[in-house]
PDB file of N, CA and C in Angstrom:
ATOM      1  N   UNK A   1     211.741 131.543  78.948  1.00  0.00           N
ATOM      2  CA  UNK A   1     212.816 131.063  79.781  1.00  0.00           C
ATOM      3  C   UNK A   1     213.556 132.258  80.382  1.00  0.00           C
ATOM      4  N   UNK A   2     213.944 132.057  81.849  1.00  0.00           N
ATOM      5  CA  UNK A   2     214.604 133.280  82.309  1.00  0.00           C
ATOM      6  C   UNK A   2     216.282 132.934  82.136  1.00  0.00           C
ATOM      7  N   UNK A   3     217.208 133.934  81.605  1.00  0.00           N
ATOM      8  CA  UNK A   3     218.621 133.814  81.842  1.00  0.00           C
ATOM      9  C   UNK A   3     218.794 134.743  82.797  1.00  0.00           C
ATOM     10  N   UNK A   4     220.137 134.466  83.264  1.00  0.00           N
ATOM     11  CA  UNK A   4     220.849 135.336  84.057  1.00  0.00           C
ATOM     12  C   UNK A   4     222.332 135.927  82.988  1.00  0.00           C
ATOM     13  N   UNK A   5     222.303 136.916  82.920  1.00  0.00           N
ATOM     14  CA  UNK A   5     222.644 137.572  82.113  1.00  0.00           C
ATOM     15  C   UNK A   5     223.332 138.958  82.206  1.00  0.00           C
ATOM     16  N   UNK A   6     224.804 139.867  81.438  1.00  0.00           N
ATOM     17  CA  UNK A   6     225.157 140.443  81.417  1.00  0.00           C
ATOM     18  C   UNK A   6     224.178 141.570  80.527  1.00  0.00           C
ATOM     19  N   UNK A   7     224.052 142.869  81.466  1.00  0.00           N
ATOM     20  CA  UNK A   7     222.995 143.952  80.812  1.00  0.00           C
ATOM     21  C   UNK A   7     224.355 145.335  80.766  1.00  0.00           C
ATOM     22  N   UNK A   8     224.768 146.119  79.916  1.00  0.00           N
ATOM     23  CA  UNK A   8     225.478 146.512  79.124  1.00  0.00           C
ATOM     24  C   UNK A   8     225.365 148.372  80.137  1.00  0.00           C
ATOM     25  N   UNK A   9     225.721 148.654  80.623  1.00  0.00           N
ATOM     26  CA  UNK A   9     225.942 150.380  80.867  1.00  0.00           C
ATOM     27  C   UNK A   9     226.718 151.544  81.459  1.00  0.00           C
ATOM     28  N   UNK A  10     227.439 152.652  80.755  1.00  0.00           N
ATOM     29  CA  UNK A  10     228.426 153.030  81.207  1.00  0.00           C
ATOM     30  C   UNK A  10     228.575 153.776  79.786  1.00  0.00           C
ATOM     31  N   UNK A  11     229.492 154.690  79.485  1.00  0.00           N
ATOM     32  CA  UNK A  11     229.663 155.917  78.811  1.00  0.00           C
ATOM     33  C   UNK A  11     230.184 154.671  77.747  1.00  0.00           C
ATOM     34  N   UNK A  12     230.738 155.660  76.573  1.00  0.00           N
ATOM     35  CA  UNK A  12     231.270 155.097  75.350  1.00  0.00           C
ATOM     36  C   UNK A  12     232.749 154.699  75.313  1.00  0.00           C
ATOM     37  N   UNK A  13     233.514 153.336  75.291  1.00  0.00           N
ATOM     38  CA  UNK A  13     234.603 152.614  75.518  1.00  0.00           C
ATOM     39  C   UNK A  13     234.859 152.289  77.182  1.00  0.00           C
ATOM     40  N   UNK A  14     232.979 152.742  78.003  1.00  0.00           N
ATOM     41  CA  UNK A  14     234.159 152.442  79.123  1.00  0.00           C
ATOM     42  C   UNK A  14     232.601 151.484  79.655  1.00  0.00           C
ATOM     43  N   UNK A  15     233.070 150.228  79.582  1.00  0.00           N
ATOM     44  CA  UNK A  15     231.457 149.463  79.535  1.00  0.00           C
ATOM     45  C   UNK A  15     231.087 148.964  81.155  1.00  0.00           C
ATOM     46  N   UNK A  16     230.136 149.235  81.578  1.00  0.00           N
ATOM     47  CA  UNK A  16     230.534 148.211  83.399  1.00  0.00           C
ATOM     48  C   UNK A  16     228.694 147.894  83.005  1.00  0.00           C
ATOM     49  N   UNK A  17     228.705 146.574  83.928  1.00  0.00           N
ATOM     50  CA  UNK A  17     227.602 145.483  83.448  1.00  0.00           C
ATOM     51  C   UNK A  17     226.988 145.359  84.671  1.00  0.00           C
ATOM     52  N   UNK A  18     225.664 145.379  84.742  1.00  0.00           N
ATOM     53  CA  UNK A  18     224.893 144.554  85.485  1.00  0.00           C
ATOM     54  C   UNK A  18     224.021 142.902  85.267  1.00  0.00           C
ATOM     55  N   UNK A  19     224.765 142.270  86.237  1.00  0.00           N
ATOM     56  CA  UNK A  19     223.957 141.007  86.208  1.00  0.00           C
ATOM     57  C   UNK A  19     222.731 140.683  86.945  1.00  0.00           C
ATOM     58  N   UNK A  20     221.707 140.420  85.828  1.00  0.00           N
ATOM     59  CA  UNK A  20     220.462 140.440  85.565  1.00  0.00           C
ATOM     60  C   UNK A  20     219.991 139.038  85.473  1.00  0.00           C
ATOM     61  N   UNK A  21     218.381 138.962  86.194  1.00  0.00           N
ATOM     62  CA  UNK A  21     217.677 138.092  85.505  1.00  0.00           C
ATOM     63  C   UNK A  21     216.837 138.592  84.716  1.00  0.00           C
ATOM     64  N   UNK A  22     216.581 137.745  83.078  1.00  0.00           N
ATOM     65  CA  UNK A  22     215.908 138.769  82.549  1.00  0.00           C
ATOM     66  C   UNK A  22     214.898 137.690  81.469  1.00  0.00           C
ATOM     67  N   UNK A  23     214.055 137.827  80.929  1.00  0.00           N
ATOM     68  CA  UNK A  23     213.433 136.597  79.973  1.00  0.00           C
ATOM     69  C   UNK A  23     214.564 137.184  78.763  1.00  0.00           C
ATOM     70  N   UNK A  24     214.502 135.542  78.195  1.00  0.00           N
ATOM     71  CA  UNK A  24     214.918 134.998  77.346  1.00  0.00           C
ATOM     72  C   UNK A  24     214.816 136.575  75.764  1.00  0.00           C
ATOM     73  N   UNK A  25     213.684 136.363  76.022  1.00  0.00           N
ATOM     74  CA  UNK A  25     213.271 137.417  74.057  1.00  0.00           C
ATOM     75  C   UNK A  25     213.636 138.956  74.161  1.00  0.00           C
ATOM     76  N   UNK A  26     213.736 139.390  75.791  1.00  0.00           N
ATOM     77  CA  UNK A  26     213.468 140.501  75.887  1.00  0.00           C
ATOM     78  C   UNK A  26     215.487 141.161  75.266  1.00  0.00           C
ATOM     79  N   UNK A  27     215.559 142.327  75.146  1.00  0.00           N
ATOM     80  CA  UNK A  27     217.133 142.831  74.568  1.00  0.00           C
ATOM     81  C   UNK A  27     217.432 142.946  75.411  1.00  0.00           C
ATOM     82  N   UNK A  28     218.945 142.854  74.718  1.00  0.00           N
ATOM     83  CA  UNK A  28     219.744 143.043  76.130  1.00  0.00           C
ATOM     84  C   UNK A  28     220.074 144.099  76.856  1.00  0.00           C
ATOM     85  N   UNK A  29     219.731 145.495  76.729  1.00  0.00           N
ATOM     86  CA  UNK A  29     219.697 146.289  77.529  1.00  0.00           C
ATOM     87  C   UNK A  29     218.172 146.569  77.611  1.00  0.00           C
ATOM     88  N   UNK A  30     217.188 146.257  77.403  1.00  0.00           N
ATOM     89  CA  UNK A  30     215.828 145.962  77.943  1.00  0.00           C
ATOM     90  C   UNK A  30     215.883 145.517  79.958  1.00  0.00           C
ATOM     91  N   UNK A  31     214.166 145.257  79.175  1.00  0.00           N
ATOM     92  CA  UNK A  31     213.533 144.992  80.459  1.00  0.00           C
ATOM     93  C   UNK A  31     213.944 143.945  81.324  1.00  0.00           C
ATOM     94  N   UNK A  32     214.323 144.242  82.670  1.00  0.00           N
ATOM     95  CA  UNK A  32     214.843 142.545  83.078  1.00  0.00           C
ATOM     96  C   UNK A  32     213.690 142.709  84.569  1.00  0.00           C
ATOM     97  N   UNK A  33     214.022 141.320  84.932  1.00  0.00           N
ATOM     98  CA  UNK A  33     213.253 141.199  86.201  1.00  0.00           C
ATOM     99  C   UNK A  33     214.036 141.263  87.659  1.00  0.00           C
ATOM    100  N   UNK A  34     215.236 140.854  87.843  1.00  0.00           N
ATOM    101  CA  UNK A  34     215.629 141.889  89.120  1.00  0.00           C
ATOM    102  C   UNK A  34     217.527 141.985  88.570  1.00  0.00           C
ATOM    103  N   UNK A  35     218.002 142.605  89.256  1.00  0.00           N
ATOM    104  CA  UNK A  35     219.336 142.948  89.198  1.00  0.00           C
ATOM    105  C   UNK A  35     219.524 141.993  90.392  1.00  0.00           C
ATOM    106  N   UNK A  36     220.436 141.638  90.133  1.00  0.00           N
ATOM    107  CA  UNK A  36     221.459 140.351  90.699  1.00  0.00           C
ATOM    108  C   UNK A  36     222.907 140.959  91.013  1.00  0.00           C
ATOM    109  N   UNK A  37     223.523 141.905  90.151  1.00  0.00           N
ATOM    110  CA  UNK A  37     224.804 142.415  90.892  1.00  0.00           C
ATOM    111  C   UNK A  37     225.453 143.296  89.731  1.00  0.00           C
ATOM    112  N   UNK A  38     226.952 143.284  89.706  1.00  0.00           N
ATOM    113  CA  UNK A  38     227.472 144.215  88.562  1.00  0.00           C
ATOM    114  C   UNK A  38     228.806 143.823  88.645  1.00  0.00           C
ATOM    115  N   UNK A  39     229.425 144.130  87.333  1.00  0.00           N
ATOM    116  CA  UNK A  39     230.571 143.738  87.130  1.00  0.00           C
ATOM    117  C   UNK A  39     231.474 144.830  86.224  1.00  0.00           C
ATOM    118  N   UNK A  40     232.528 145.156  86.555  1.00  0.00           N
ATOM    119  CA  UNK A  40     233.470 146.181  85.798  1.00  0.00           C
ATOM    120  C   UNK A  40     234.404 145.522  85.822  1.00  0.00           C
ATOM    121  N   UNK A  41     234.884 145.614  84.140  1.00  0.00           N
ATOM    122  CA  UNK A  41     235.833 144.702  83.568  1.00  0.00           C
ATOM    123  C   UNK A  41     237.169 145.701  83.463  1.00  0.00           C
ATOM    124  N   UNK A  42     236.737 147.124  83.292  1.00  0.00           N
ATOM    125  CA  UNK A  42     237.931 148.154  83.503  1.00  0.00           C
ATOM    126  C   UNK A  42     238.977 147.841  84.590  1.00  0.00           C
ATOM    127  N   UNK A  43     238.771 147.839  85.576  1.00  0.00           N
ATOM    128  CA  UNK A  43     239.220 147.378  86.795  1.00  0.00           C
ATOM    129  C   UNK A  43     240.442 146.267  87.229  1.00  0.00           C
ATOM    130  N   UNK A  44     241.637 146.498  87.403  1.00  0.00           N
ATOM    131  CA  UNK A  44     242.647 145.384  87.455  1.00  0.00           C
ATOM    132  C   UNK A  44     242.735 144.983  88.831  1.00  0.00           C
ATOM    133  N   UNK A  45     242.034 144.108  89.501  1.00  0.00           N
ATOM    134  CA  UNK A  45     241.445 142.706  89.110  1.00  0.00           C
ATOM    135  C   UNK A  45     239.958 143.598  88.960  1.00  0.00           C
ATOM    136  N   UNK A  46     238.952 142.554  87.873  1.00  0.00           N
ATOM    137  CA  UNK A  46     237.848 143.286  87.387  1.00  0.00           C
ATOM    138  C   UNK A  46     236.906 143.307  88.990  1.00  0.00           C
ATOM    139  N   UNK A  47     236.462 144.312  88.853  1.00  0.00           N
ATOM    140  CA  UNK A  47     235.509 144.403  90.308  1.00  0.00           C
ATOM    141  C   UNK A  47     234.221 143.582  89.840  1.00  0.00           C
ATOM    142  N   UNK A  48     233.677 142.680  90.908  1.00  0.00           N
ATOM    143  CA  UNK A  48     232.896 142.124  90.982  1.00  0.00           C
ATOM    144  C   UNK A  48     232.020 142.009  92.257  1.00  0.00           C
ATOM    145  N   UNK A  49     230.086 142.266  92.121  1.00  0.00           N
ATOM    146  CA  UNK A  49     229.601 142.472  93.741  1.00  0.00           C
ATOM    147  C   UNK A  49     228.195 141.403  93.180  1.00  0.00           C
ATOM    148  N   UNK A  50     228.232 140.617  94.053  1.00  0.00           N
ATOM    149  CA  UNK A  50     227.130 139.390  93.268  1.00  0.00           C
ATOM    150  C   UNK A  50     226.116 139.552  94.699  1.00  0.00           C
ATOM    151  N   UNK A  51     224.706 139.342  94.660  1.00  0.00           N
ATOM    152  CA  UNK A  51     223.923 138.858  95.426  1.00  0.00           C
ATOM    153  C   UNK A  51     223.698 137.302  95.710  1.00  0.00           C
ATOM    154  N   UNK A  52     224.745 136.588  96.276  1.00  0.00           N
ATOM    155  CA  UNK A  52     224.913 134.982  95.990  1.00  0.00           C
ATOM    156  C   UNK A  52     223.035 134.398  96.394  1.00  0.00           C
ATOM    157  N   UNK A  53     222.575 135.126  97.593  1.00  0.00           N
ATOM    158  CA  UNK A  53     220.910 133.915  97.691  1.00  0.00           C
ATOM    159  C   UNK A  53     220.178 134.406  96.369  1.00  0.00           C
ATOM    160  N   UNK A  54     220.296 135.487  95.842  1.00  0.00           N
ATOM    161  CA  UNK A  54     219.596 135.713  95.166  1.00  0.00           C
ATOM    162  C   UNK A  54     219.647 135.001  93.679  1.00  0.00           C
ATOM    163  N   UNK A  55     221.052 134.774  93.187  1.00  0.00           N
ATOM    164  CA  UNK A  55     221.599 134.285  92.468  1.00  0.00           C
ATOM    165  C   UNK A  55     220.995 132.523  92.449  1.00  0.00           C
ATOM    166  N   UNK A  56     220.982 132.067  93.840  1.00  0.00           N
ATOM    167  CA  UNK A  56     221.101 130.495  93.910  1.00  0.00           C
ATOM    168  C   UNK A  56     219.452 130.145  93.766  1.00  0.00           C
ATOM    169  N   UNK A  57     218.923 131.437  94.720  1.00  0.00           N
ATOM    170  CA  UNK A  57     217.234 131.458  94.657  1.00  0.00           C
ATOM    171  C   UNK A  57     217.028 131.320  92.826  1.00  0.00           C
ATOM    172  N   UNK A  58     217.033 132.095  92.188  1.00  0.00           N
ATOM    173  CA  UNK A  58     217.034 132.155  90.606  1.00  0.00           C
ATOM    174  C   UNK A  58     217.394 130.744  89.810  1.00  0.00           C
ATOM    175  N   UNK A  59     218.835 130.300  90.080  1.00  0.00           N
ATOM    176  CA  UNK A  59     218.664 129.109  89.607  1.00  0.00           C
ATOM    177  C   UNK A  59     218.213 128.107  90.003  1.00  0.00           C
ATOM    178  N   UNK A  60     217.791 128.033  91.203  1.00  0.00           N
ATOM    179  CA  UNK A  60     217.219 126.949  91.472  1.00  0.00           C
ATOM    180  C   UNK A  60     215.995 126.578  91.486  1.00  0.00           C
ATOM    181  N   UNK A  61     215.474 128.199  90.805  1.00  0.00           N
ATOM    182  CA  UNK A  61     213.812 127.898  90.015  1.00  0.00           C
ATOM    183  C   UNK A  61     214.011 127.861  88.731  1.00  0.00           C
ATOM    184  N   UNK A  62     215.184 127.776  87.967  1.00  0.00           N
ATOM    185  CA  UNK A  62     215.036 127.464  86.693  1.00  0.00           C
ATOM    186  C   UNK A  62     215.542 128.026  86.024  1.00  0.00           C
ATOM    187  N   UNK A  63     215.934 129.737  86.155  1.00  0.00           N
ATOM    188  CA  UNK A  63     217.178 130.440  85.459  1.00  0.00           C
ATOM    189  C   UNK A  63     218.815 129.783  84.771  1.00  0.00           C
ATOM    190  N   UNK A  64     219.107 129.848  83.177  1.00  0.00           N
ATOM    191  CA  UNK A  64     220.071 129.326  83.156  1.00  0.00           C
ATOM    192  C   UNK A  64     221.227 130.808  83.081  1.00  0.00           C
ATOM    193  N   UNK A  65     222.280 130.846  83.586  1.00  0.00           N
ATOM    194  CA  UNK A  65     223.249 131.721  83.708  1.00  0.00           C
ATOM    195  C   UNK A  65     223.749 131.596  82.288  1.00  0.00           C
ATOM    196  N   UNK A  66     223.563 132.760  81.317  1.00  0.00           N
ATOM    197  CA  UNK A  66     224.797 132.747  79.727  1.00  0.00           C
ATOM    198  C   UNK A  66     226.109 132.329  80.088  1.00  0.00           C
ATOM    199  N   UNK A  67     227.172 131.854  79.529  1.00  0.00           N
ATOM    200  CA  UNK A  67     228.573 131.556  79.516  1.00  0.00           C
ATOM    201  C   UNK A  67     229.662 132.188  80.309  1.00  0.00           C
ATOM    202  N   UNK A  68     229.206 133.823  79.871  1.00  0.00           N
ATOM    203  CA  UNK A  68     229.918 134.591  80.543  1.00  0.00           C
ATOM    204  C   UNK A  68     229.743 134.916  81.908  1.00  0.00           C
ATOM    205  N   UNK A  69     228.137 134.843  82.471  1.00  0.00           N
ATOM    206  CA  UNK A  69     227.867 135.076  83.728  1.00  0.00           C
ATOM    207  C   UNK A  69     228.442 133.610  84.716  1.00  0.00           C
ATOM    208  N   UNK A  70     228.240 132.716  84.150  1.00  0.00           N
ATOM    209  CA  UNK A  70     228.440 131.431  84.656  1.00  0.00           C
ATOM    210  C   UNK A  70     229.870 131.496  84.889  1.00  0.00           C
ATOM    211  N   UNK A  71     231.261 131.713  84.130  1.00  0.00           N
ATOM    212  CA  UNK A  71     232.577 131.743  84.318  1.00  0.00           C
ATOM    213  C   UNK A  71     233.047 133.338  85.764  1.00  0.00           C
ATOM    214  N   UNK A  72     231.931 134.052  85.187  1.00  0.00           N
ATOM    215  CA  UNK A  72     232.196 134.805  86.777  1.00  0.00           C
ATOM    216  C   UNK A  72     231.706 134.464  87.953  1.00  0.00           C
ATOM    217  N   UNK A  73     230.710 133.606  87.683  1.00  0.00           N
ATOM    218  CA  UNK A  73     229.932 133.008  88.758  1.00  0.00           C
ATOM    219  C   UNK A  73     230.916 132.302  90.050  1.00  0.00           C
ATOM    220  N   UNK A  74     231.303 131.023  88.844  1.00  0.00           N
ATOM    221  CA  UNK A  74     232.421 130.133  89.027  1.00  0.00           C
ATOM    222  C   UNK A  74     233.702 130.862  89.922  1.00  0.00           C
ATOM    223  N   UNK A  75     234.023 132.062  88.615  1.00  0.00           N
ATOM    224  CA  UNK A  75     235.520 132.629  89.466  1.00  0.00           C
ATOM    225  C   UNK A  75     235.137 133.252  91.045  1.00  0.00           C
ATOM    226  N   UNK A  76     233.847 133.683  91.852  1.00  0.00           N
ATOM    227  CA  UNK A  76     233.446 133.860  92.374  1.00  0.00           C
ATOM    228  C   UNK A  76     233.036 133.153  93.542  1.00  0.00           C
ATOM    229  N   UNK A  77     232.638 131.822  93.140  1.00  0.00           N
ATOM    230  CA  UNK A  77     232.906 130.463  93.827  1.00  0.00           C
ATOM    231  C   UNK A  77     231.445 130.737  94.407  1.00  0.00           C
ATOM    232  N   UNK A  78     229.960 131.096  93.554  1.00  0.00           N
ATOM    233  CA  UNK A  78     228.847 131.348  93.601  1.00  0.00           C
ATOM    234  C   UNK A  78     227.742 130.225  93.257  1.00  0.00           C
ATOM    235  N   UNK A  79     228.590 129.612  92.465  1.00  0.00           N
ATOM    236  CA  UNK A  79     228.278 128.243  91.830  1.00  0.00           C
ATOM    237  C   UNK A  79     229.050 127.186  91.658  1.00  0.00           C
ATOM    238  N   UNK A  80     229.492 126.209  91.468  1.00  0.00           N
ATOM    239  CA  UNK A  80     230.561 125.143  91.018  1.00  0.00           C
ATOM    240  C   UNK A  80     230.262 124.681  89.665  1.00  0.00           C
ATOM    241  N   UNK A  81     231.254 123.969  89.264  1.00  0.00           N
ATOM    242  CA  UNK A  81     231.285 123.609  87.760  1.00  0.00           C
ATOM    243  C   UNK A  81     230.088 122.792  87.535  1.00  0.00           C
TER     244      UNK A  81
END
């Protein structure tokens, strides 16, 4: 199963994320299959840069977005509830 998913990178206490599609088994800073965008939570308001077709292309072959990608998705207005 493919998720769409937060992938973890950036020095030590200072974390900024790329959102990934990636299979299900693989780790989470592993192998993914494309980058979808990135997110820095440091940032007041957190910076956020999404590829929305790419994003909609993905789920709409079957990718489920984890919790956390899905609530930025949402705040993003990339997806609806």
């Amino acid at each position: 199963m493919v998720k769409i998913r937060l992938q973890r990178f950036g020095a030590h206490k200072a974390p900024k994320y790329r959102i990934v599609a990636a299979d299900s088994r693989s780790p989470r800073d592993g192998k993914f299959l494309e980058i979808l965008g990135t997110y820095n939570p440091l940032t007041d308001p957190a910076t956020v840069t999404l590829n929305a077709e790419k994003i909609q292309a993905w789920i709409k072959n079957g990718a489920q977005p984890t919790v956390t990608v899905k609530n930025i998705l949402i705040a993003n207005k990339v997806i609806s509830k």
